[in-house]
N, C-alpha and C. Protein backbone atom coordinates (compact mmCIF):
# COMPACT_ATOMS: atom_id res chain seq x y z
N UNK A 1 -2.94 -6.57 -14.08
CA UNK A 1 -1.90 -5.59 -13.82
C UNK A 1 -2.25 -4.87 -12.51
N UNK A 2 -1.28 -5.17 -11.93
CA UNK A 2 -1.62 -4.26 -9.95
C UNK A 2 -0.94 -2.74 -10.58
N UNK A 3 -1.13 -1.97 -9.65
CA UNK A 3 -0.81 -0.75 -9.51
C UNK A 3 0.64 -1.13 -8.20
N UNK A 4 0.86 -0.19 -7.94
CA UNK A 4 2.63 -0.37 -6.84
C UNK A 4 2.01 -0.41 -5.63
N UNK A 5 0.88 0.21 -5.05
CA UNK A 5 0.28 -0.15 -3.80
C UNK A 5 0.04 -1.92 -4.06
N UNK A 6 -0.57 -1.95 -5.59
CA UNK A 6 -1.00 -3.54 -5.01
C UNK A 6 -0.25 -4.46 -5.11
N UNK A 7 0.87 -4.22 -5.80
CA UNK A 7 2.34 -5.11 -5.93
C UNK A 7 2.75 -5.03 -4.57
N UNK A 8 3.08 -4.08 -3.71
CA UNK A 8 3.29 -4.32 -2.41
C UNK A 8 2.58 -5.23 -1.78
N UNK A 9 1.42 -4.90 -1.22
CA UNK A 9 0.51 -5.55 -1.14
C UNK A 9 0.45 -6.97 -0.96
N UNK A 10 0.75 -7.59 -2.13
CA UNK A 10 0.66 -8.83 -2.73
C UNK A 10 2.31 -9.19 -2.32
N UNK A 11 2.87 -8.50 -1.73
CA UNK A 11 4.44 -9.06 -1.39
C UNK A 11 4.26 -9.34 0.28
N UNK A 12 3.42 -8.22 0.56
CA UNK A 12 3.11 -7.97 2.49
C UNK A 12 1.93 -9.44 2.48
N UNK A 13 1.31 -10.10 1.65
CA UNK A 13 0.10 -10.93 1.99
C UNK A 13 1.26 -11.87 2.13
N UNK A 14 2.36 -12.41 1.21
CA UNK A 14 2.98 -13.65 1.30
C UNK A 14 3.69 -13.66 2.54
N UNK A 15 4.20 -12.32 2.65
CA UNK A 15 4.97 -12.51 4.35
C UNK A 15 4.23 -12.90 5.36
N UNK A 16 2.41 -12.48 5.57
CA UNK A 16 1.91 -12.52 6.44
C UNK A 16 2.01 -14.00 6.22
N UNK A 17 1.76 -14.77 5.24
CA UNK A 17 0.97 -16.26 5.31
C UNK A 17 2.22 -16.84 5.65
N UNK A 18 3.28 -16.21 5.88
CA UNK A 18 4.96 -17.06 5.87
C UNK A 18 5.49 -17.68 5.29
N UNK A 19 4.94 -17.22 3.88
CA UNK A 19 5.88 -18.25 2.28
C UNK A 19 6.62 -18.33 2.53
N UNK A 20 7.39 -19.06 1.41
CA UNK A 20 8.57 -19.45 1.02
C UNK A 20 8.85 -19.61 -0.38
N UNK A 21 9.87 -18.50 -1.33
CA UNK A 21 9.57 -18.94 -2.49
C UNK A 21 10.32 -17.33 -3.35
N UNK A 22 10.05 -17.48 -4.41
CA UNK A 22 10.46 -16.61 -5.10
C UNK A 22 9.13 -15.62 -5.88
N UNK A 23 8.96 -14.53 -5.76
CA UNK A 23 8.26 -13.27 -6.00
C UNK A 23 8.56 -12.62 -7.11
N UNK A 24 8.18 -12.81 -8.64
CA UNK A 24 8.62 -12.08 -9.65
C UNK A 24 7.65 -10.71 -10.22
N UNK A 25 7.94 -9.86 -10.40
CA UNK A 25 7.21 -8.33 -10.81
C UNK A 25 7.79 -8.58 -12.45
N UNK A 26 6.72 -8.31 -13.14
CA UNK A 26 7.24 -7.95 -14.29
C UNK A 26 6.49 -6.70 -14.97
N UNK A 27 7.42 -5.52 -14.92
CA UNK A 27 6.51 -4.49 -15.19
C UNK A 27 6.31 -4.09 -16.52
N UNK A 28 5.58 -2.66 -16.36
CA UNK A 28 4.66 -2.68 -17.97
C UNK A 28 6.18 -1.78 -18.94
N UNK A 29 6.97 -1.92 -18.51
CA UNK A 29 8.27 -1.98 -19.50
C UNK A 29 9.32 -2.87 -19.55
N UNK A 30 8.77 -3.79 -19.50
CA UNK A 30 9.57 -5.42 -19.15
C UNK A 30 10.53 -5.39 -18.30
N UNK A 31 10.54 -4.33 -17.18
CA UNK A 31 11.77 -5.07 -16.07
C UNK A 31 11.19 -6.04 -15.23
N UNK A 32 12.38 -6.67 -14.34
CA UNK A 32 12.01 -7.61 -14.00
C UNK A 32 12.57 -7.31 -12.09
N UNK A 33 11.49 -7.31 -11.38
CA UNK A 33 12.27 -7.37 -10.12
C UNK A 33 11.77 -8.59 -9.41
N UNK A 34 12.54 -9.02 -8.66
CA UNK A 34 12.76 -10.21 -7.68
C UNK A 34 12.69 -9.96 -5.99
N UNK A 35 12.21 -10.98 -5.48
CA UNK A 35 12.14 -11.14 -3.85
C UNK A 35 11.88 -12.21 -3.71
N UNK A 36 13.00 -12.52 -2.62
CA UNK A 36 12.96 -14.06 -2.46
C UNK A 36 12.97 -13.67 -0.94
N UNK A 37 11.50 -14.97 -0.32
CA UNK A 37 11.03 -15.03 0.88
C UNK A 37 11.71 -16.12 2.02
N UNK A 38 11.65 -16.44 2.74
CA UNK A 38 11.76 -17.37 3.64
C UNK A 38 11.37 -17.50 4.60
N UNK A 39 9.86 -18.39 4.64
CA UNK A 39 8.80 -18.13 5.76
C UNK A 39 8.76 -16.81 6.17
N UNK A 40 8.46 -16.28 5.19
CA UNK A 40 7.63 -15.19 5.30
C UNK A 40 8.48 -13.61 5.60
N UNK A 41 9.78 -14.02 5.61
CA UNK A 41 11.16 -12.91 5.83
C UNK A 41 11.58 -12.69 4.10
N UNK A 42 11.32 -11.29 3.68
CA UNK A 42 12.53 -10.85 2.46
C UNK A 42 13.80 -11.09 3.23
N UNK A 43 14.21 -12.30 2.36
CA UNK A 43 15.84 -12.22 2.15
C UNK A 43 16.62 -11.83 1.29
N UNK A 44 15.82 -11.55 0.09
CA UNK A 44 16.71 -10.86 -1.10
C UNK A 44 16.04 -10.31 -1.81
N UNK A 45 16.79 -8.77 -2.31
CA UNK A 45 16.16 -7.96 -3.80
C UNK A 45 16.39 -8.33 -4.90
N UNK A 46 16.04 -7.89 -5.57
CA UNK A 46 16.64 -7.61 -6.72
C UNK A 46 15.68 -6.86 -8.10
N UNK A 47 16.27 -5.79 -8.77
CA UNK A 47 15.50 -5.30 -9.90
C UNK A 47 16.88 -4.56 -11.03
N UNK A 48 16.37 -5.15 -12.21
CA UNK A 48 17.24 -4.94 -13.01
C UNK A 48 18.84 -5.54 -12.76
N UNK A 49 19.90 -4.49 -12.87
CA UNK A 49 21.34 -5.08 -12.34
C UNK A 49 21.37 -4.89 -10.99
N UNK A 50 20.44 -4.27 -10.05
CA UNK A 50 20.81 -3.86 -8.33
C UNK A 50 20.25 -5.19 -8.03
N UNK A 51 21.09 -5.29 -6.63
CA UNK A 51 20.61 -6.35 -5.75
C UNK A 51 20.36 -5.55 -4.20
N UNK A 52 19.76 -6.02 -3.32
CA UNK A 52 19.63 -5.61 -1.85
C UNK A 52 19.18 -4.30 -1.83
N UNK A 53 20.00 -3.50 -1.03
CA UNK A 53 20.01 -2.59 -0.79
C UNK A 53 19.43 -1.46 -1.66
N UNK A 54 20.20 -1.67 -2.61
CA UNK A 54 20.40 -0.54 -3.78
C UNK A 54 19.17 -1.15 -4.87
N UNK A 55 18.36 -2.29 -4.42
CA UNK A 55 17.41 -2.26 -5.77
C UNK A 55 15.98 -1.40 -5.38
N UNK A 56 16.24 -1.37 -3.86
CA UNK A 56 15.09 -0.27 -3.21
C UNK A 56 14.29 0.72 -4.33
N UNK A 57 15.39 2.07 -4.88
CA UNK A 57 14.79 2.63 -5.30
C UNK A 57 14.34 2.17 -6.51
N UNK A 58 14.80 1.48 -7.15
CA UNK A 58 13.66 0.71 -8.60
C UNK A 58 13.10 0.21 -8.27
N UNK A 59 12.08 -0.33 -7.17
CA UNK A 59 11.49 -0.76 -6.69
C UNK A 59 10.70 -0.10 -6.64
N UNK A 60 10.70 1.14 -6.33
CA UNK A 60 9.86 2.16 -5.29
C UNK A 60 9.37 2.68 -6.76
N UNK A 61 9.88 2.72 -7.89
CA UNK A 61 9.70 3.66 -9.18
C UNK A 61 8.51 2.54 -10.05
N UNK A 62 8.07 1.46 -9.61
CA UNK A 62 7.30 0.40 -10.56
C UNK A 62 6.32 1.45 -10.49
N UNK A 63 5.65 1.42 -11.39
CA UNK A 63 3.99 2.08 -11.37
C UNK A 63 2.92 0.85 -11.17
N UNK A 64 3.44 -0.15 -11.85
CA UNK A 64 2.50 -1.05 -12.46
C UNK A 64 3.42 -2.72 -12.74
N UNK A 65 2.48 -3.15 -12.63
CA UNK A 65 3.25 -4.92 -12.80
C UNK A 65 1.87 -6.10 -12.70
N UNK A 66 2.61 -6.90 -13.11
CA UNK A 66 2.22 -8.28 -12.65
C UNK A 66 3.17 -9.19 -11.42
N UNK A 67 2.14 -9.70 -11.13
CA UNK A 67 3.24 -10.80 -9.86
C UNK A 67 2.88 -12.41 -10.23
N UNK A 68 4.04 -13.18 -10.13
CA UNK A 68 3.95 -14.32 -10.25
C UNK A 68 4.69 -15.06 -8.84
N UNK A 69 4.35 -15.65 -7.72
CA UNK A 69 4.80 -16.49 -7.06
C UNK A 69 5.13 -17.83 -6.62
N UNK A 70 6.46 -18.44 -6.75
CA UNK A 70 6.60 -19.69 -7.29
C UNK A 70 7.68 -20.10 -5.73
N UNK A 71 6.64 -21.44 -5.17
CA UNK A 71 7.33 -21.86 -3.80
C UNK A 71 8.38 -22.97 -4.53
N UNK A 72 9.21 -22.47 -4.94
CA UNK A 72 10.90 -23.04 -5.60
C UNK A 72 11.74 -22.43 -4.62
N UNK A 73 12.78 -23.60 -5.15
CA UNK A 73 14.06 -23.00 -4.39
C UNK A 73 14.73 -21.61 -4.46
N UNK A 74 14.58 -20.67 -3.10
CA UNK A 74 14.88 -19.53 -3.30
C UNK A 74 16.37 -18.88 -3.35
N UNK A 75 16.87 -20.16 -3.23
CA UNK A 75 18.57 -19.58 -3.53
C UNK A 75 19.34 -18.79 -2.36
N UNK A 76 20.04 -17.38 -2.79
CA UNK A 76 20.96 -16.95 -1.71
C UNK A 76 20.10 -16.09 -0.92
N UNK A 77 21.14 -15.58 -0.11
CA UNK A 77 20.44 -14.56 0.60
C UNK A 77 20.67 -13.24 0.16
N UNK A 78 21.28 -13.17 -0.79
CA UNK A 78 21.71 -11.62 -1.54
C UNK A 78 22.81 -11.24 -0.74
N UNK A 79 22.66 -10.01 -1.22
CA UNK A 79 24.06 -9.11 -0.74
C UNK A 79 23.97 -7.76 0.27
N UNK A 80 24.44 -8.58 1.23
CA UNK A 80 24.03 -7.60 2.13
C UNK A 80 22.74 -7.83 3.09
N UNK A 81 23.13 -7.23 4.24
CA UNK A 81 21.51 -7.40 5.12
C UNK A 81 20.56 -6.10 4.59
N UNK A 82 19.22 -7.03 4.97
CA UNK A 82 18.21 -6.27 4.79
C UNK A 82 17.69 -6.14 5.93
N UNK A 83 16.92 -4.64 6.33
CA UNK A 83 15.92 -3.91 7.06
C UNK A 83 15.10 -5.66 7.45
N UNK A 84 14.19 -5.60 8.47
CA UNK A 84 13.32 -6.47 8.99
C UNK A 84 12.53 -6.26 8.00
N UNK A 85 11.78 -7.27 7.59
CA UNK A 85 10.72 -7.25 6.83
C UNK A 85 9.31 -6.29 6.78
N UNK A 86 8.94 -5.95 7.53
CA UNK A 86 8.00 -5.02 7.80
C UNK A 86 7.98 -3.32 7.68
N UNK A 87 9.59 -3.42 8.18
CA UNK A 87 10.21 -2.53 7.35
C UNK A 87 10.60 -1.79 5.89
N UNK A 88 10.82 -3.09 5.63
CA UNK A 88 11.67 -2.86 3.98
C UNK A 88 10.38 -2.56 3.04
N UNK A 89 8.92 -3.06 4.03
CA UNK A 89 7.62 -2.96 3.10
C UNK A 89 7.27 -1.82 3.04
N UNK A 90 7.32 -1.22 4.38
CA UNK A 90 7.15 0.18 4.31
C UNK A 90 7.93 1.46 3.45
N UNK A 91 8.75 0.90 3.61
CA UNK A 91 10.00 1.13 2.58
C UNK A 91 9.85 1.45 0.80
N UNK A 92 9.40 0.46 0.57
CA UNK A 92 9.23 0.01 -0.22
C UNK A 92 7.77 0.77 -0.65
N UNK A 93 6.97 0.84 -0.08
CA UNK A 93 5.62 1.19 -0.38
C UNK A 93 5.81 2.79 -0.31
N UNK A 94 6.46 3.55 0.67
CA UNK A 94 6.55 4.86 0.62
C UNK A 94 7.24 5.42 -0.23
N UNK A 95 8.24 4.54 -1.20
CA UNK A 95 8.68 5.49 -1.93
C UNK A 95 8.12 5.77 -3.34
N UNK A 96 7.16 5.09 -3.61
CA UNK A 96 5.85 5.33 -4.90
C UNK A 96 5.36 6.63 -4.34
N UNK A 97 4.71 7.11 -2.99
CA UNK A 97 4.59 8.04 -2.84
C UNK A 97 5.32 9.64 -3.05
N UNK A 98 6.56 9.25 -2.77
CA UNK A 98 7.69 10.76 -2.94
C UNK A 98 7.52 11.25 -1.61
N UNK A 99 9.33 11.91 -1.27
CA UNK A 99 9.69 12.40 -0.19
C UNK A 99 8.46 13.34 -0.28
N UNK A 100 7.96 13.18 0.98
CA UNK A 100 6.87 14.34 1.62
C UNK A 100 6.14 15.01 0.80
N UNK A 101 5.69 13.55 0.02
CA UNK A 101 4.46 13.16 -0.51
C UNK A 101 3.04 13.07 0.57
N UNK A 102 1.78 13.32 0.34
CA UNK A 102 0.75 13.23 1.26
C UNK A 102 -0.41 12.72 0.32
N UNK A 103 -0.89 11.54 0.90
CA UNK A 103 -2.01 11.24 0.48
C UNK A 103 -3.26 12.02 1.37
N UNK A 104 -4.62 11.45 0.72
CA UNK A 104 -5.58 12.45 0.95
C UNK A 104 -6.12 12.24 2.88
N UNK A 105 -5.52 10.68 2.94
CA UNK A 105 -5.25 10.65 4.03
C UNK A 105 -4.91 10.92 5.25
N UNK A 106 -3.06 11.14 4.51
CA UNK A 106 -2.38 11.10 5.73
C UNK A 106 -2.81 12.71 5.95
N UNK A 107 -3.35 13.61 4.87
CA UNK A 107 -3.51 15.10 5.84
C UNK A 107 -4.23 15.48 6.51
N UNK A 108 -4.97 14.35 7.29
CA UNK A 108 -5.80 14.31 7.85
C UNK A 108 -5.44 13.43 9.90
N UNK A 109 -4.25 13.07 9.70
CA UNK A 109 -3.41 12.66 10.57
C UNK A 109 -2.30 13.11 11.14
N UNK A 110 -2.03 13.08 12.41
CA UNK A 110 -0.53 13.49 12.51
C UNK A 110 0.12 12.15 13.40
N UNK A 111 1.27 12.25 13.95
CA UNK A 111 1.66 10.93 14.20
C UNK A 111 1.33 10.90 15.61
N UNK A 112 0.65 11.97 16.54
CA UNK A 112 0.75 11.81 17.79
C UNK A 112 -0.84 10.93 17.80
N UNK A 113 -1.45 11.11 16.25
CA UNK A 113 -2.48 10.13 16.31
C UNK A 113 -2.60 9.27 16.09
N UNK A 114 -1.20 8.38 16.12
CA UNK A 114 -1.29 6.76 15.35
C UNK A 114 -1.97 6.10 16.35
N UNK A 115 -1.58 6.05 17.90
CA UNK A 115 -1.92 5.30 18.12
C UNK A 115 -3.90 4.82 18.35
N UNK A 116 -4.55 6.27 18.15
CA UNK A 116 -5.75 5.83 18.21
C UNK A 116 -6.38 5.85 17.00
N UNK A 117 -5.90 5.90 16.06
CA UNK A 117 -6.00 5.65 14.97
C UNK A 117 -5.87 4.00 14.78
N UNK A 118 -4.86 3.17 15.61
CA UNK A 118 -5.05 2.05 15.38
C UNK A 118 -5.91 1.12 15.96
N UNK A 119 -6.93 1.92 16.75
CA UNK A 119 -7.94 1.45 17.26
C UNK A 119 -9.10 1.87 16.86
N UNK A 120 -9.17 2.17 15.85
CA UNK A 120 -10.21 2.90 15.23
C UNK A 120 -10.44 1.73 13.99
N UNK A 121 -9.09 1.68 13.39
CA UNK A 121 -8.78 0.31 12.55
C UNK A 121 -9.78 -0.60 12.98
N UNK A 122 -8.98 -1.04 14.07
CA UNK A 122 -9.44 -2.44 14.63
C UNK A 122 -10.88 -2.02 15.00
N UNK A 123 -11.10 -1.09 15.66
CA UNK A 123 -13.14 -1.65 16.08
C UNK A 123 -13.68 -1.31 14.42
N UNK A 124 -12.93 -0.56 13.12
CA UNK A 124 -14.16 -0.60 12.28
C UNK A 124 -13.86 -2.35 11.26
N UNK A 125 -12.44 -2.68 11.37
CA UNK A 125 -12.71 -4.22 11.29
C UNK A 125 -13.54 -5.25 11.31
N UNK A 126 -14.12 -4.88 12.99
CA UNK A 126 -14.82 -5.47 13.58
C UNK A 126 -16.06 -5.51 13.29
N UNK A 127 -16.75 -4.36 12.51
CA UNK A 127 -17.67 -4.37 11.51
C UNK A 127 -17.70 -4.92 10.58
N UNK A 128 -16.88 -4.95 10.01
CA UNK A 128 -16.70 -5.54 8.19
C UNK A 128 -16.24 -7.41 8.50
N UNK A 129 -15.40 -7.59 9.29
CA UNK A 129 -15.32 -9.00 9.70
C UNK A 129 -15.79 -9.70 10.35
N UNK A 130 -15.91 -9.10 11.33
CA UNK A 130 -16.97 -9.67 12.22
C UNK A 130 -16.14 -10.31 13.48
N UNK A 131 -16.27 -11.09 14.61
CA UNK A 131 -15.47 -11.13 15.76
C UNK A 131 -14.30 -11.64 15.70
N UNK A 132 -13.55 -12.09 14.21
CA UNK A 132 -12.21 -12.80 14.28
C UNK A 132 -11.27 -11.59 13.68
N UNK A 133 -12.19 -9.81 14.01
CA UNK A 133 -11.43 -8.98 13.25
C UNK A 133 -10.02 -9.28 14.75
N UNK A 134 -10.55 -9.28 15.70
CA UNK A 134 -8.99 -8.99 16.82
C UNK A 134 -7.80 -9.62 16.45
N UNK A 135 -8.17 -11.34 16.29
CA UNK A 135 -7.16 -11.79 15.94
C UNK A 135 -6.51 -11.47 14.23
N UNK A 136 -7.14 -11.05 13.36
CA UNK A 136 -6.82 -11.03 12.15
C UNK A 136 -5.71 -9.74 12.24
N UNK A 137 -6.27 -8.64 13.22
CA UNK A 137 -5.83 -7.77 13.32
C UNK A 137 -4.37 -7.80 14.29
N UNK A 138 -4.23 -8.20 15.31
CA UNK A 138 -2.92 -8.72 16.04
C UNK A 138 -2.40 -9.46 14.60
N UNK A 139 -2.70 -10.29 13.64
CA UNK A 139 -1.45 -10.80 13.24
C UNK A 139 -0.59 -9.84 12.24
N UNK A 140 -1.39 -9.01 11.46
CA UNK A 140 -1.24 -7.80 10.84
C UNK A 140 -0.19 -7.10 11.69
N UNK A 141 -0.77 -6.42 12.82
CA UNK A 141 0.68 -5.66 13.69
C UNK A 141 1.53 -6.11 13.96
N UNK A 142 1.32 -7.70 14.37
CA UNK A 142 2.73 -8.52 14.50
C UNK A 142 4.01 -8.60 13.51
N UNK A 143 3.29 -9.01 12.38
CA UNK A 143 4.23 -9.19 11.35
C UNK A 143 4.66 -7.86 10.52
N UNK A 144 3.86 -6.57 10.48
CA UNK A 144 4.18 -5.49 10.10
C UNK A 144 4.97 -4.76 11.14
N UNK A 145 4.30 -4.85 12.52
CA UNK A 145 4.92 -4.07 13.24
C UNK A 145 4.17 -3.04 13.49
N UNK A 146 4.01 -2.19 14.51
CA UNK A 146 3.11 -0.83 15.35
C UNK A 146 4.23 0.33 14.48
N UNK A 147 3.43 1.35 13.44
CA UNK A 147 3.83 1.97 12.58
C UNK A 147 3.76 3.33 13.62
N UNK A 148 5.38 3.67 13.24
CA UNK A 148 5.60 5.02 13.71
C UNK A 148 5.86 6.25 13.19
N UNK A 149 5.45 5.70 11.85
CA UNK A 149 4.80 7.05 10.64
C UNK A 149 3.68 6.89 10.15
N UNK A 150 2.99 7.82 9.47
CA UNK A 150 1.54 8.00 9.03
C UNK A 150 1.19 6.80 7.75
N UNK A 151 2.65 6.92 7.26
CA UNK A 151 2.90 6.28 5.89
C UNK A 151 2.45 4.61 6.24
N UNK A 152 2.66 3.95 7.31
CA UNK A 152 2.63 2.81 8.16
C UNK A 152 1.18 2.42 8.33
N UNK A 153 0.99 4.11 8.71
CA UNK A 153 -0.85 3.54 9.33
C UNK A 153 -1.73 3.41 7.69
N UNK A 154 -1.16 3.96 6.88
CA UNK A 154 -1.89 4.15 5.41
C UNK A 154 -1.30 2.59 4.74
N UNK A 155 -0.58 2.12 4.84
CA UNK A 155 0.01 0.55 4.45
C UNK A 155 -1.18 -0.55 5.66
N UNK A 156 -0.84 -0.20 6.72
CA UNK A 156 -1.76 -1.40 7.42
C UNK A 156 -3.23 -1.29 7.01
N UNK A 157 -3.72 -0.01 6.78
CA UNK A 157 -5.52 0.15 6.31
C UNK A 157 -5.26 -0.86 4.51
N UNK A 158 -4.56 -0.38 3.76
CA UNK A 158 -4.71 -0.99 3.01
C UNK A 158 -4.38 -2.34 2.47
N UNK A 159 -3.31 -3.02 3.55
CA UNK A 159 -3.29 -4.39 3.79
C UNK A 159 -4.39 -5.14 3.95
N UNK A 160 -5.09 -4.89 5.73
CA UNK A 160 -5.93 -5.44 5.89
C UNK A 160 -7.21 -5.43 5.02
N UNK A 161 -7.73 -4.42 4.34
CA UNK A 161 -8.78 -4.85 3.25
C UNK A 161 -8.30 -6.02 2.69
N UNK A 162 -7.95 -6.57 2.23
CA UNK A 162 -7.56 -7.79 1.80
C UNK A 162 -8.72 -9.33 2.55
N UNK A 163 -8.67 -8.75 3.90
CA UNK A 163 -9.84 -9.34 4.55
C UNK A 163 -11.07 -9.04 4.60
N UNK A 164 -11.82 -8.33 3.75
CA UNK A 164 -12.91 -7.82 3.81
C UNK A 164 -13.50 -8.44 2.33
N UNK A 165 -11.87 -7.73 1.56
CA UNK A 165 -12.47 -8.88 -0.15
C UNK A 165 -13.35 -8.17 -1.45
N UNK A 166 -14.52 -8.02 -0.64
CA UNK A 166 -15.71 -6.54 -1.63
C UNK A 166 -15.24 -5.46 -1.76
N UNK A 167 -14.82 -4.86 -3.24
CA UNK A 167 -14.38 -4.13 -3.71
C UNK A 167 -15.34 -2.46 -2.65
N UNK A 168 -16.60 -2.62 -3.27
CA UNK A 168 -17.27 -1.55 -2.40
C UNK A 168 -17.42 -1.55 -0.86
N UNK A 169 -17.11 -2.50 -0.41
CA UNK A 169 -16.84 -2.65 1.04
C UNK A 169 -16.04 -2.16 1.74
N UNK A 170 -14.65 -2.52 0.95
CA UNK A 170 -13.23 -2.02 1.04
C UNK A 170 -13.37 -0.51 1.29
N UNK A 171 -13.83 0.38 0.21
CA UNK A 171 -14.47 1.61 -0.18
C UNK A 171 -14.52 2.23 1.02
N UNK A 172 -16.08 1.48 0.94
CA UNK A 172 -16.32 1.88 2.63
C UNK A 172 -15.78 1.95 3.88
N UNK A 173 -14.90 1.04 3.86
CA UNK A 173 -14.10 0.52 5.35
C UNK A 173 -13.04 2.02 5.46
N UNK A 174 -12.15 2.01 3.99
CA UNK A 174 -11.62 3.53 4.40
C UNK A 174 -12.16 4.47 4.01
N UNK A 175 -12.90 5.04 3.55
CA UNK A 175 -13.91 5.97 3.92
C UNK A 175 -14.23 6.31 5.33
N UNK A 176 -14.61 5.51 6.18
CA UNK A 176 -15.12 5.36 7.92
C UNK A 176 -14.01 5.37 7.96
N UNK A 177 -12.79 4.75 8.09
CA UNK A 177 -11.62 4.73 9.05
C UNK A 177 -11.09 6.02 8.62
N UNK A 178 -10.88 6.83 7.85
CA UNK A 178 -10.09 8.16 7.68
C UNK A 178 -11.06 8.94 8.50
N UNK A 179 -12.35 9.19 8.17
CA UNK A 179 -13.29 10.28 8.40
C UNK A 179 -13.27 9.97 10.00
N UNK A 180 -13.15 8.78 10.92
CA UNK A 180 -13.24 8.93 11.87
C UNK A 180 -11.88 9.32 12.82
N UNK A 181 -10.69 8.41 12.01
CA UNK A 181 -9.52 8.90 12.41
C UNK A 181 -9.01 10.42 12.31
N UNK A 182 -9.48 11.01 11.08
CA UNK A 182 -9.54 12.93 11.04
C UNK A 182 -10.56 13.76 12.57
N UNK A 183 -11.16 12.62 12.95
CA UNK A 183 -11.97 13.41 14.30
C UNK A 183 -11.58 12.60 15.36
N UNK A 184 -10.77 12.20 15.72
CA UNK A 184 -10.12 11.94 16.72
C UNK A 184 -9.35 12.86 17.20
């Protein structure tokens, strides 16, 4: 059972790798939400009776789930356009938090510090991965995108652990990246 950071998470890893396929959540009160990928683009929502647009906020309300991902035929494109993908994650991930909600994080940031904050990322990467953190790290911004809220820079730190793997490592990695990004 993931928590809603790690259900995201686990939706942002398939985009990075550029699936293709269908994404099922089944949460700990048997709903059922849906995302269907296409190389690595959400093309469609869905949770409960909403589709697209409007399944956002049940989305944002999971606490908890399982994920099952199955590279089958993913069918339509839903109803309606969706936000760019990197977007809709952020999206999606900030609203578990609550309108002007603050993690222990972000009060330790403001946005005129993203950008060296995202270099703070990347050289403590470079510790924990070792010299293929640059490129691991360019593909991360690529496909997420250079975050122009705090909420963004708190989604990419906890994406990229994913590359590091060790639970206490992880730990560590944001531990150093907040404490150094708060003294910047």
């Amino acid at each position: 059972m993931l928590d809603h950071s790690g259900l995201i998470d686990a939706i942002r890893s398939l985009c990075l790798r550029k699936k293709t396929g269908t994404v099922l959540i089944a949460t700990q009160d048997n709903q059922l939400a849906r995302v269907l990928l296409e190389n690595g683009d959400v093309i469609a929502l869905a949770c409960g009776t909403k589709h697209g647009l409007d399944a956002v906020p049940l989305i944002q309300q999971i606490q908890a789930g399982r994920v099952k991902f199955s590279e089958s035929n993913v069918g339509s494109r839903g109803e309606g356009p969706l936000p760019p993908s990197h977007e809709l994650m952020q999206l999606l991930a900030e609203g578990r938090r609550g309108a002007g909600a603050q993690t222990p994080e972000t009060r330790s940031i403001s946005s005129s510090q993203i950008p060296a904050a995202l270099k703070i990322i990347e050289a403590e990467l470079v510790e924990f991965i070792g010299p293929m953190a640059g490129i691991v790290w360019q593909e991360y911004l690529g496909k997420a995108g250079k975050p122009l809220a705090v909420s963004g820079v708190v989604d990419l730190v906890n994406a990229v652990t994913k590359e590091i793997g060790d639970p206490a490592k992880i730990k560590r990695f944001k531990e150093q990246v907040w404490k150094k990004i708060a003294r910047a």
